[in-house]
PDB file of N, CA and C in Angstrom:
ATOM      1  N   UNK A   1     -14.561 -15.543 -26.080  1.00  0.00           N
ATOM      2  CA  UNK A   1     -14.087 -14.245 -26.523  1.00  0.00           C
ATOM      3  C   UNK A   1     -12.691 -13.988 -25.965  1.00  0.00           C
ATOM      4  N   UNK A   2     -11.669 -13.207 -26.935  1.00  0.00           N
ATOM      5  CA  UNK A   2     -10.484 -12.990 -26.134  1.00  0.00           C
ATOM      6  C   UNK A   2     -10.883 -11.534 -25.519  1.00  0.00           C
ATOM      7  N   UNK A   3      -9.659 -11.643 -24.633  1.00  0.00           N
ATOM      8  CA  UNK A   3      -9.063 -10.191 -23.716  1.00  0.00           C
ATOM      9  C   UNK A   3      -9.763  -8.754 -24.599  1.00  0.00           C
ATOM     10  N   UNK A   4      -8.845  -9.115 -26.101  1.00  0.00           N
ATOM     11  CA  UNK A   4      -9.059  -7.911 -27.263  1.00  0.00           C
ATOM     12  C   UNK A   4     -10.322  -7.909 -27.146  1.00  0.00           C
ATOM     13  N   UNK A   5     -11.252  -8.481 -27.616  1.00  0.00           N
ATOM     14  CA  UNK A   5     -12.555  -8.757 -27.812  1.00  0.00           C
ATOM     15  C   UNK A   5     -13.338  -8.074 -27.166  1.00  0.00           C
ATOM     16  N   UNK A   6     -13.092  -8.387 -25.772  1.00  0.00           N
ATOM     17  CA  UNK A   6     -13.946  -8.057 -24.718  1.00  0.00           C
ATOM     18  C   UNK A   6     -13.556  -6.668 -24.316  1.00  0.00           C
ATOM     19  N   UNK A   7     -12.282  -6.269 -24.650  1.00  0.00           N
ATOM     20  CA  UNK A   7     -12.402  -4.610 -24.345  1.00  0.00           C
ATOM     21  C   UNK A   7     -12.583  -3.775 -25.624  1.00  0.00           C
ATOM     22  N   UNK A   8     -12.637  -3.888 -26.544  1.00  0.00           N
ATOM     23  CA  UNK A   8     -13.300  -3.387 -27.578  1.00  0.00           C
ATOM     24  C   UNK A   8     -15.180  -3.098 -27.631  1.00  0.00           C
ATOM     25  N   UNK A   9     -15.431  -4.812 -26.850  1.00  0.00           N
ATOM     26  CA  UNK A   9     -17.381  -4.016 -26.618  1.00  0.00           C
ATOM     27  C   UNK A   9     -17.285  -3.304 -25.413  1.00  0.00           C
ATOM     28  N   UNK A  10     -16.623  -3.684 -24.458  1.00  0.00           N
ATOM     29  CA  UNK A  10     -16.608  -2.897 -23.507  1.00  0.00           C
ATOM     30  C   UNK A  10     -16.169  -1.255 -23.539  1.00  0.00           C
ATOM     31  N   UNK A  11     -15.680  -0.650 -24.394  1.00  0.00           N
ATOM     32  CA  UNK A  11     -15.157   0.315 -25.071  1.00  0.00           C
ATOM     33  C   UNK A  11     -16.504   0.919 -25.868  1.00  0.00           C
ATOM     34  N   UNK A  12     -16.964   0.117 -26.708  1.00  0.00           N
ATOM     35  CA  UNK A  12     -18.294   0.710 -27.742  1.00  0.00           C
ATOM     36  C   UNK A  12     -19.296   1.207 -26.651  1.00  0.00           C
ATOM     37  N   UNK A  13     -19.732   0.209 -25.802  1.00  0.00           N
ATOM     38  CA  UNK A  13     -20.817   0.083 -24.837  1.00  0.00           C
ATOM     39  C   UNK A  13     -20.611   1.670 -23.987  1.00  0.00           C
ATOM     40  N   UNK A  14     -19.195   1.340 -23.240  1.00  0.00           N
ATOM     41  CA  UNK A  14     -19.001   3.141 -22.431  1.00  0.00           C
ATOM     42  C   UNK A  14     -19.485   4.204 -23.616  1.00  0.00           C
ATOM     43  N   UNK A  15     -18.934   4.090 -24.704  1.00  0.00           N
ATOM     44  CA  UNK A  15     -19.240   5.217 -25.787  1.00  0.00           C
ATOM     45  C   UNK A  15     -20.312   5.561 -25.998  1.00  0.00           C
ATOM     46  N   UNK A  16     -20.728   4.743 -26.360  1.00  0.00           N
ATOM     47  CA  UNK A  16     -23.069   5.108 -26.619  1.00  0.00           C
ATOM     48  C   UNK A  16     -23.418   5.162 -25.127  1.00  0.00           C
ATOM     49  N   UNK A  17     -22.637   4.833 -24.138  1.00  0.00           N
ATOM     50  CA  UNK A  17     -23.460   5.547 -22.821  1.00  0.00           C
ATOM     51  C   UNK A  17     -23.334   6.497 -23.025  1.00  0.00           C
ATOM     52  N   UNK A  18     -21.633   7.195 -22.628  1.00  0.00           N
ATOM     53  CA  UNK A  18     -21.445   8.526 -22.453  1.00  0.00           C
ATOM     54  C   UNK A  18     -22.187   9.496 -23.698  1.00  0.00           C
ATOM     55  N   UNK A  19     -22.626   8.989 -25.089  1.00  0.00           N
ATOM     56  CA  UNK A  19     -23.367   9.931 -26.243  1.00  0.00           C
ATOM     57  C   UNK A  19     -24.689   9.707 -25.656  1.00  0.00           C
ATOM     58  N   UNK A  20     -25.514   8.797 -24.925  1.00  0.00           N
ATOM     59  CA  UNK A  20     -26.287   9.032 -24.305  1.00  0.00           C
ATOM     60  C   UNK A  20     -26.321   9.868 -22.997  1.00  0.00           C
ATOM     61  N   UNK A  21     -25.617  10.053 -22.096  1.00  0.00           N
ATOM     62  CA  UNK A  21     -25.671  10.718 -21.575  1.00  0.00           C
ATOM     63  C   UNK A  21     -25.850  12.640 -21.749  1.00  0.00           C
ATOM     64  N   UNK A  22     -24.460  12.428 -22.963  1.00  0.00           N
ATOM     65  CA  UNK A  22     -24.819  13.928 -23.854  1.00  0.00           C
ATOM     66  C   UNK A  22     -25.998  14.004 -24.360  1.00  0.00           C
ATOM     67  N   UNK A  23     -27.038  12.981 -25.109  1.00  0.00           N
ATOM     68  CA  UNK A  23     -27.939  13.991 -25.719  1.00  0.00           C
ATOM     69  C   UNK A  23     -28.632  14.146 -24.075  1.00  0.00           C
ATOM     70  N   UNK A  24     -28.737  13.692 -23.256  1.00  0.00           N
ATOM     71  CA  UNK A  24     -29.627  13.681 -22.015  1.00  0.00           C
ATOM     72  C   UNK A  24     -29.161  15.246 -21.251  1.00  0.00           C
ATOM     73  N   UNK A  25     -28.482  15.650 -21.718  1.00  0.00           N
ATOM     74  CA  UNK A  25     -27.883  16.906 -21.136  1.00  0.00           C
ATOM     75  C   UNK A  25     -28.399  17.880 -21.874  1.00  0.00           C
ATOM     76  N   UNK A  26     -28.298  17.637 -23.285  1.00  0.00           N
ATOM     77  CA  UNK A  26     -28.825  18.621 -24.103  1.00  0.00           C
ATOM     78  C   UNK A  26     -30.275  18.979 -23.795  1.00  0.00           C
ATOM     79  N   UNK A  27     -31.028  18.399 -23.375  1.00  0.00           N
ATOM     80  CA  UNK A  27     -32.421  18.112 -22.909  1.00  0.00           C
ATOM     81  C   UNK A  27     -32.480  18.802 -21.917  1.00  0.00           C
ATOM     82  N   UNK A  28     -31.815  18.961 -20.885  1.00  0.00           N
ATOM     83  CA  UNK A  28     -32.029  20.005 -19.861  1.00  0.00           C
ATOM     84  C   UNK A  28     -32.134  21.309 -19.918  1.00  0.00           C
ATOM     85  N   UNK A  29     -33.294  21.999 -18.632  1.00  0.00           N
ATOM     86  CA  UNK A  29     -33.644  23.503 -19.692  1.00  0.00           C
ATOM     87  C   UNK A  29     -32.356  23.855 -18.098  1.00  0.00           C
ATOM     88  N   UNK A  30     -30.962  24.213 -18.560  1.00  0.00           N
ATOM     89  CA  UNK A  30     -29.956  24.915 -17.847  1.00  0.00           C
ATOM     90  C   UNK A  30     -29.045  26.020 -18.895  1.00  0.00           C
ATOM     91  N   UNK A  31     -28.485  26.724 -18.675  1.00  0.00           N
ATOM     92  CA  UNK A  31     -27.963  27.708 -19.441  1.00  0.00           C
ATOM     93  C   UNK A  31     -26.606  27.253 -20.747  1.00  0.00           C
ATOM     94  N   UNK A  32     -26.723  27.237 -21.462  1.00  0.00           N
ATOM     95  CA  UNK A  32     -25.577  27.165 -22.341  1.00  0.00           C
ATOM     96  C   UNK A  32     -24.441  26.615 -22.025  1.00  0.00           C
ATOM     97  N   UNK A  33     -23.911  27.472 -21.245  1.00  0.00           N
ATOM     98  CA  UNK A  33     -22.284  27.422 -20.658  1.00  0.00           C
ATOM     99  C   UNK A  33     -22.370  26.577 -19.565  1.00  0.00           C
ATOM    100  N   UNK A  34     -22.894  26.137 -18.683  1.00  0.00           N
ATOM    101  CA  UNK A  34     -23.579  24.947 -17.485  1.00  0.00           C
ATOM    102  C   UNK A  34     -23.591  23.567 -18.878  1.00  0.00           C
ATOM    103  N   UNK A  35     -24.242  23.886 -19.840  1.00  0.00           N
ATOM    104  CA  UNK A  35     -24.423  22.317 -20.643  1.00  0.00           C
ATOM    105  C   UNK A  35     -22.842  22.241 -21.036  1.00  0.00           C
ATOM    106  N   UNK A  36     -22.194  23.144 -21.575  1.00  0.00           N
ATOM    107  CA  UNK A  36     -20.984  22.950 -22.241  1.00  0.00           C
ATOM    108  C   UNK A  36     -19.742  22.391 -21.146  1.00  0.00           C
ATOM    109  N   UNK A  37     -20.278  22.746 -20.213  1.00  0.00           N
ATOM    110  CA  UNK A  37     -19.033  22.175 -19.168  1.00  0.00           C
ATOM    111  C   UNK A  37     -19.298  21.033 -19.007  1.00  0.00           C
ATOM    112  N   UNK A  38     -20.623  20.656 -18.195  1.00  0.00           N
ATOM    113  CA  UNK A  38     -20.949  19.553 -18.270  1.00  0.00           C
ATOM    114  C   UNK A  38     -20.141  18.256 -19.314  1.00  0.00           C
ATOM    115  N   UNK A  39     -20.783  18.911 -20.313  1.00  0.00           N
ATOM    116  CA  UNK A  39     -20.472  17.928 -21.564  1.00  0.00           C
ATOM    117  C   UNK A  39     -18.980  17.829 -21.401  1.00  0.00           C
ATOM    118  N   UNK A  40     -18.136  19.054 -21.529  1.00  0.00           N
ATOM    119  CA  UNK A  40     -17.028  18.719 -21.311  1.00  0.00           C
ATOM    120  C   UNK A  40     -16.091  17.543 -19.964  1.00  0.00           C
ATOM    121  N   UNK A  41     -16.791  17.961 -19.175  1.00  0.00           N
ATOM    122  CA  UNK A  41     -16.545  16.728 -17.889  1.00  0.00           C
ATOM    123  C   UNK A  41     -16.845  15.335 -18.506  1.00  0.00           C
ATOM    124  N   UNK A  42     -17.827  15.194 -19.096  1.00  0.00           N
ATOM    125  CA  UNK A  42     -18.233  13.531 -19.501  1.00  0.00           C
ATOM    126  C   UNK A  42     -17.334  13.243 -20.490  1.00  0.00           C
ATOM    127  N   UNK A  43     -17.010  14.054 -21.448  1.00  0.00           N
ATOM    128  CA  UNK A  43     -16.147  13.342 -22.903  1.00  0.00           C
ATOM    129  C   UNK A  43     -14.726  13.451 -22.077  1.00  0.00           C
ATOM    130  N   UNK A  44     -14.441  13.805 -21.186  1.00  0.00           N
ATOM    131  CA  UNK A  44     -13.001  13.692 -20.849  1.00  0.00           C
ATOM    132  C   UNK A  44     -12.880  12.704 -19.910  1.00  0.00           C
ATOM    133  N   UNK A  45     -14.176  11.875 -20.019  1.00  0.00           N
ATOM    134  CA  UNK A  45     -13.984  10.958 -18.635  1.00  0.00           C
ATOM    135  C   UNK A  45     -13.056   9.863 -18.854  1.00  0.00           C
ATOM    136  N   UNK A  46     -12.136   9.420 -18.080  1.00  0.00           N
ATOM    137  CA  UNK A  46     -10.841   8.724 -18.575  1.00  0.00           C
ATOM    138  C   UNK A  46     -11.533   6.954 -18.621  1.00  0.00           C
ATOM    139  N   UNK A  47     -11.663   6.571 -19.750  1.00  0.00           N
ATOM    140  CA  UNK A  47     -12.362   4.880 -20.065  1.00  0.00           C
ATOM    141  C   UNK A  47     -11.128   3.682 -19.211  1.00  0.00           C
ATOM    142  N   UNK A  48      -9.549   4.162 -19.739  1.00  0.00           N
ATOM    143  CA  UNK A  48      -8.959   3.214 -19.026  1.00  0.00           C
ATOM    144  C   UNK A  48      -8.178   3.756 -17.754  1.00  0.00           C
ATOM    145  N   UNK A  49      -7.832   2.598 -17.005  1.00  0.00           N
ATOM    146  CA  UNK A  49      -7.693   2.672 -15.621  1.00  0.00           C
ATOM    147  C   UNK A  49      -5.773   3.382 -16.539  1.00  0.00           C
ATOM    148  N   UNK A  50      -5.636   4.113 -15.182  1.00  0.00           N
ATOM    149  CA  UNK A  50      -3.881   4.458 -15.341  1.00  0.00           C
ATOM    150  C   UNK A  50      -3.574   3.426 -14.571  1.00  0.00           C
ATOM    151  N   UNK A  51      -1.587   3.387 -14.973  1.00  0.00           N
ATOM    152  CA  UNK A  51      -1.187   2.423 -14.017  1.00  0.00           C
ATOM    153  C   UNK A  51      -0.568   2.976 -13.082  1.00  0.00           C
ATOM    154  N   UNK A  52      -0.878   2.887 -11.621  1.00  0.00           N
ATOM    155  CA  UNK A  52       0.398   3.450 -10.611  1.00  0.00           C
ATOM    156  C   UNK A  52       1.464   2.906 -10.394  1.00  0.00           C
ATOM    157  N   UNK A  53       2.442   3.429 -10.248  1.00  0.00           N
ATOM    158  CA  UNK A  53       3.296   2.858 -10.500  1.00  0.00           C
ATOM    159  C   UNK A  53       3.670   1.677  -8.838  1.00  0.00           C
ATOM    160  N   UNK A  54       4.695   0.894  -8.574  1.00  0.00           N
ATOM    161  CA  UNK A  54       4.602  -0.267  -7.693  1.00  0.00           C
ATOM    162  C   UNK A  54       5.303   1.023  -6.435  1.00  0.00           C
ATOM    163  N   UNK A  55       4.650   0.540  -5.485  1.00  0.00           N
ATOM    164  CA  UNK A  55       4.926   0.864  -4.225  1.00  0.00           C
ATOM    165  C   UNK A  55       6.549   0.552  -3.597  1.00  0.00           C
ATOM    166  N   UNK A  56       7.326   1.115  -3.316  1.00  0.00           N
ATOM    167  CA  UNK A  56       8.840   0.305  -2.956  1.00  0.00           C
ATOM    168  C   UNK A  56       8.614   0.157  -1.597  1.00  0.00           C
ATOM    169  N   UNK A  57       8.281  -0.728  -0.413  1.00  0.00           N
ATOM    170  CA  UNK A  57       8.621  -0.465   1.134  1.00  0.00           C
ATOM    171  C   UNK A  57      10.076   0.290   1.714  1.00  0.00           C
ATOM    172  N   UNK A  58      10.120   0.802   2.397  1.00  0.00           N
ATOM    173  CA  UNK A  58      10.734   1.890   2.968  1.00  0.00           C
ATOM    174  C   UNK A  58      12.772   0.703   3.240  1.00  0.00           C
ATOM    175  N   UNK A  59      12.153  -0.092   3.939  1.00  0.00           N
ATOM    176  CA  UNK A  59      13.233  -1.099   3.944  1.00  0.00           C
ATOM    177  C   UNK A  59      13.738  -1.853   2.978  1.00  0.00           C
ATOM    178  N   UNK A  60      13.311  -1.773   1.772  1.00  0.00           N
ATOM    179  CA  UNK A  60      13.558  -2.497   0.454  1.00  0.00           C
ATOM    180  C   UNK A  60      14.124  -1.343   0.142  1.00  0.00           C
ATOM    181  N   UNK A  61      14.455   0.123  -0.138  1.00  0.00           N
ATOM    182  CA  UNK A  61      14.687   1.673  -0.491  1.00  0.00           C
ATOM    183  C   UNK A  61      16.007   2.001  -0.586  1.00  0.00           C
ATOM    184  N   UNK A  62      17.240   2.602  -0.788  1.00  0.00           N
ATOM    185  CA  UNK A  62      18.209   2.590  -1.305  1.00  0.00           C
ATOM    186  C   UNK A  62      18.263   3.946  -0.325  1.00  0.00           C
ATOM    187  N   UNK A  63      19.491   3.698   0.728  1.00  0.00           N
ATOM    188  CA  UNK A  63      19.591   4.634   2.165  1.00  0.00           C
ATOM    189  C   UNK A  63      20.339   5.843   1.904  1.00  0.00           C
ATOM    190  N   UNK A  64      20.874   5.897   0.111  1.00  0.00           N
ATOM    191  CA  UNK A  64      21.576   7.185  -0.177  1.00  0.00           C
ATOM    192  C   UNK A  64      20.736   8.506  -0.304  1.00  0.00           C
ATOM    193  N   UNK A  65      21.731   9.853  -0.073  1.00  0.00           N
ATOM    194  CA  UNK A  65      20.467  10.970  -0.989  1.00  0.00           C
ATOM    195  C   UNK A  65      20.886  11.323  -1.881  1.00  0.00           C
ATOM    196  N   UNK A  66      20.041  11.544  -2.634  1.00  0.00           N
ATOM    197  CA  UNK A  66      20.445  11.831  -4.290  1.00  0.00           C
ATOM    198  C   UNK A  66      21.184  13.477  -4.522  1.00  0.00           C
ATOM    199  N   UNK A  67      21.531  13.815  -5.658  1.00  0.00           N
ATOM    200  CA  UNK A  67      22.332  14.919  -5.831  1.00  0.00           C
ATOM    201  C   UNK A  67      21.310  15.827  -5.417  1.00  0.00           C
ATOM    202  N   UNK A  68      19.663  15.969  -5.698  1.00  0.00           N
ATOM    203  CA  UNK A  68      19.319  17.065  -4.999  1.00  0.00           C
ATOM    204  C   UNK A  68      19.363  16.957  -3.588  1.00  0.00           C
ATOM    205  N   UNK A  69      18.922  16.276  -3.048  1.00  0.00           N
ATOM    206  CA  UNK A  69      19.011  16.668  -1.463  1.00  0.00           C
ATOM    207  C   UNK A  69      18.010  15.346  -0.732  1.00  0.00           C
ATOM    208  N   UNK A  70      17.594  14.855  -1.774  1.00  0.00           N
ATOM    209  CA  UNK A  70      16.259  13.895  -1.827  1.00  0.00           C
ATOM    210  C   UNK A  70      16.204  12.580  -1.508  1.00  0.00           C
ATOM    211  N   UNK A  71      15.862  11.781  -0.410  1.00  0.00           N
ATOM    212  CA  UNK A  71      16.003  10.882  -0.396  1.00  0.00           C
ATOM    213  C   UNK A  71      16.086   9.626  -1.345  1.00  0.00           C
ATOM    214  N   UNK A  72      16.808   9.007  -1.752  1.00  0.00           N
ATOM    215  CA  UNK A  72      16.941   7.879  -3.332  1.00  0.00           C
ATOM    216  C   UNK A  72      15.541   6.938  -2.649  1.00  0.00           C
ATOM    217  N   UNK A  73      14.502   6.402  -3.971  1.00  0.00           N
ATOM    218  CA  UNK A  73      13.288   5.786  -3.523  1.00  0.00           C
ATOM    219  C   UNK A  73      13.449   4.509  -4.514  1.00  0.00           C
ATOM    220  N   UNK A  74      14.972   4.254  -4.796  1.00  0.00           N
ATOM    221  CA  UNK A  74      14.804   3.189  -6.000  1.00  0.00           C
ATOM    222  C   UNK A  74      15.114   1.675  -5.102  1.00  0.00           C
ATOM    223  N   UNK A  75      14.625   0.754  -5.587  1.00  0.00           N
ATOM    224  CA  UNK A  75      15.070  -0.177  -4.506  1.00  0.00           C
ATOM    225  C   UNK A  75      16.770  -0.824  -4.542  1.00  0.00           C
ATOM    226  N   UNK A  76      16.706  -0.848  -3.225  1.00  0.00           N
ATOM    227  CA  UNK A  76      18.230  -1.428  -3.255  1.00  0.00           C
ATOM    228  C   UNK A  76      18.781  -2.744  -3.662  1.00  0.00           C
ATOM    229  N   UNK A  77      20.090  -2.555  -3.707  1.00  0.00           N
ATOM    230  CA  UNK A  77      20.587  -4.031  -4.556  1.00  0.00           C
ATOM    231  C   UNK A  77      21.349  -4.405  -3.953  1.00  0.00           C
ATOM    232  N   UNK A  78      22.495  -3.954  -2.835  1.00  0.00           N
ATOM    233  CA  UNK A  78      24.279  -4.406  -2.524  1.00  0.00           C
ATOM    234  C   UNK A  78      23.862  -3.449  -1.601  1.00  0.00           C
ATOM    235  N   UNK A  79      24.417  -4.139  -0.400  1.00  0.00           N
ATOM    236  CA  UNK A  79      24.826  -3.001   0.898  1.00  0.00           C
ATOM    237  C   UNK A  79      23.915  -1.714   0.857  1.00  0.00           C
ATOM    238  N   UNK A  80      22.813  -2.227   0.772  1.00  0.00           N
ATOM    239  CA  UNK A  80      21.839  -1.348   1.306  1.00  0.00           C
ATOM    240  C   UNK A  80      21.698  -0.261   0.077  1.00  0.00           C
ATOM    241  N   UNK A  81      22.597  -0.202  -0.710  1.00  0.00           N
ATOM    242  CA  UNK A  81      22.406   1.008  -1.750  1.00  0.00           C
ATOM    243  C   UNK A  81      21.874   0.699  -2.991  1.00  0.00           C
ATOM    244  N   UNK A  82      21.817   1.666  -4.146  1.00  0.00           N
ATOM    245  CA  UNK A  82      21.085   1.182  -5.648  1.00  0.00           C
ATOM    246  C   UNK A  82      22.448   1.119  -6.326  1.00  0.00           C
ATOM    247  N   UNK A  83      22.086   0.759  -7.611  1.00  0.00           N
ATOM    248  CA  UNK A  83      23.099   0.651  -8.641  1.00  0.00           C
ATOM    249  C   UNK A  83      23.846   2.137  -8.538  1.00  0.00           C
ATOM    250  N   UNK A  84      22.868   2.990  -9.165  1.00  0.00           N
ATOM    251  CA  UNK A  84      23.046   4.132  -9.280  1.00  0.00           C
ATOM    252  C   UNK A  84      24.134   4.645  -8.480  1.00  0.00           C
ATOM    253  N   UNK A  85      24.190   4.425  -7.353  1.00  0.00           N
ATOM    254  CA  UNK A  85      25.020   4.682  -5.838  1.00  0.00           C
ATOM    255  C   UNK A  85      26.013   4.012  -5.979  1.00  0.00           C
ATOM    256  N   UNK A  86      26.717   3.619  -6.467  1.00  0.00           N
ATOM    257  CA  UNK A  86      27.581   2.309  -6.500  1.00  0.00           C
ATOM    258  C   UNK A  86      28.618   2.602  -7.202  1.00  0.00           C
ATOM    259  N   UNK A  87      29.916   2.783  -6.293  1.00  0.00           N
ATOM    260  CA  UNK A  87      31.474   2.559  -7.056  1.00  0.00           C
ATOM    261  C   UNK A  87      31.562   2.497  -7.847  1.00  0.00           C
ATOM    262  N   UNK A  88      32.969   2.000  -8.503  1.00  0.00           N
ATOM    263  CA  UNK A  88      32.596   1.056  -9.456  1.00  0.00           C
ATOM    264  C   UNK A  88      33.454  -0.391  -9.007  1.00  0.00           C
ATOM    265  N   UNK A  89      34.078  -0.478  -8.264  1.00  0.00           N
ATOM    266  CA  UNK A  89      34.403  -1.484  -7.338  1.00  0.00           C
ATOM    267  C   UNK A  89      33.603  -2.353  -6.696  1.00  0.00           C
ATOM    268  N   UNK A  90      32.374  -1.287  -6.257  1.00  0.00           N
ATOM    269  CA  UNK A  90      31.069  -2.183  -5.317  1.00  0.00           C
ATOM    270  C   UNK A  90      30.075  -2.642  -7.051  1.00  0.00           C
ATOM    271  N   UNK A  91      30.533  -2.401  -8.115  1.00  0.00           N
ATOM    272  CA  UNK A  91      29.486  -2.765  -9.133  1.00  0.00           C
ATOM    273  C   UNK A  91      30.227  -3.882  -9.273  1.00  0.00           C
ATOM    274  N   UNK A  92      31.460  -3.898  -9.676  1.00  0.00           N
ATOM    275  CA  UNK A  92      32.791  -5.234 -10.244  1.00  0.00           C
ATOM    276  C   UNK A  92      32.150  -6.117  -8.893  1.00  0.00           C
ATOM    277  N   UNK A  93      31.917  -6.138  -7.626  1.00  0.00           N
ATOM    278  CA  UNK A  93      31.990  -7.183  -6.899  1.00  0.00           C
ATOM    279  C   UNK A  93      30.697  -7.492  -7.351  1.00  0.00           C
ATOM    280  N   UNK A  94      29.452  -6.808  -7.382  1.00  0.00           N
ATOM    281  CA  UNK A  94      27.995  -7.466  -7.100  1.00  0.00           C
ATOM    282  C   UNK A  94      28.068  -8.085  -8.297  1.00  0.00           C
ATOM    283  N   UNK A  95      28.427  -7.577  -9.670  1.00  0.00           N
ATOM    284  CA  UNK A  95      28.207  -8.499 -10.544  1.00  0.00           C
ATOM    285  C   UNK A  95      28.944  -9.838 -10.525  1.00  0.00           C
ATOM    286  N   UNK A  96      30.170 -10.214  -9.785  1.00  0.00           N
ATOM    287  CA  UNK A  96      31.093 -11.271  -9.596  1.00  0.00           C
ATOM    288  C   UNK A  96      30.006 -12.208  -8.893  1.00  0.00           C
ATOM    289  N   UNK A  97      29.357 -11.647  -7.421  1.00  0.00           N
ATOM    290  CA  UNK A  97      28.106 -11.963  -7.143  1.00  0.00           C
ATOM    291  C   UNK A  97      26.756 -13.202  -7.590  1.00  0.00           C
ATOM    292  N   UNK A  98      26.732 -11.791  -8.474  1.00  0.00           N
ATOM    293  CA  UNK A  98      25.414 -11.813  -9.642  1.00  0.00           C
ATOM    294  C   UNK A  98      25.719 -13.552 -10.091  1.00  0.00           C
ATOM    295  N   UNK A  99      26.930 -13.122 -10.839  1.00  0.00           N
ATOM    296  CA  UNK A  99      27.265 -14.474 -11.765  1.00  0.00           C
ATOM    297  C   UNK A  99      27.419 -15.724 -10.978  1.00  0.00           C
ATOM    298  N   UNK A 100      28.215 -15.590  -9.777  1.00  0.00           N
ATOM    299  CA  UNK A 100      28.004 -16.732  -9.054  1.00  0.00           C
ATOM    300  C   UNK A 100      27.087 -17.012  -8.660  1.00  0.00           C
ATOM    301  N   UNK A 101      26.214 -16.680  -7.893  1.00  0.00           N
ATOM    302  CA  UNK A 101      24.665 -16.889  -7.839  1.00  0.00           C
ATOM    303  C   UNK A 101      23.494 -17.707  -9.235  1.00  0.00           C
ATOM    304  N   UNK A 102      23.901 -17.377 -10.253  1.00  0.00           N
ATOM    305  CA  UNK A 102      23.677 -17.481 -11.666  1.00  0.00           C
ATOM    306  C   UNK A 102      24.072 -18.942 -11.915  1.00  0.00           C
ATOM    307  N   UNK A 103      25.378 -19.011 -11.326  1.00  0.00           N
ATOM    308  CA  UNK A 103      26.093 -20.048 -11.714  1.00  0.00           C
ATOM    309  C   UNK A 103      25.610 -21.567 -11.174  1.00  0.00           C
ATOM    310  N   UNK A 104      25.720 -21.439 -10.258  1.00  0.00           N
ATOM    311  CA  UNK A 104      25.029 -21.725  -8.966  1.00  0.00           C
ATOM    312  C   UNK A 104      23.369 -22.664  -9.172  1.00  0.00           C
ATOM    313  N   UNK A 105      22.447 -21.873  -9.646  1.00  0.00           N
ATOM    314  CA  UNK A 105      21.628 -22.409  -9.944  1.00  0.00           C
ATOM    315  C   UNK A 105      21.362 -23.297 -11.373  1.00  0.00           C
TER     316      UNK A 105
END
């Protein structure tokens, strides 16, 4: 089976749980508005994982602060700083850099 495959039954399978689970709710002797929340909690239950986004270590981090006041959390590239942060003198050298490095290999 491919990847597709396998999250598609895996997808059907959560579904007829969670509609099993609803009629199993409906079945309970609890008040109206207690079933309706309920129910509402289960159909909103999130099937796929989110992605977080990648962690930057503190020393990999770009040592400027940004126009609000905020420490920059993007990782650095040249002398400790990000692109973003960057001359345009300190950009003309890293890419001179870049290419030699490039070249190089």
């Amino acid at each position: 089976m491919t990847k597709k495959q396998i999250n598609k039954a895996l997808n059907s399978l959560t579904n007829s749980i969670i509609n099993d689970i609803i009629e199993k709710i409906d079945d309970l002797e609890i008040s109206d508005d207690e079933k309706e929340s309920i129910k509402d909690v289960v159909k909103s239950y999130n099937k796929t994982k989110t992605r977080s986004p990648p962690k930057i270590p503190l020393e990999k981090q770009c040592k400027e602060l940004c126009k609000n006041g905020n420490k920059c959390t993007v990782p650095k590239c040249y002398n400790g700083i990000c692109w973003a942060h960057m001359s345009k003198s300190e950009r003309e050298e890293y890419r001179l850099i870049k290419e030699a490095k490039i070249q190089t290999k």
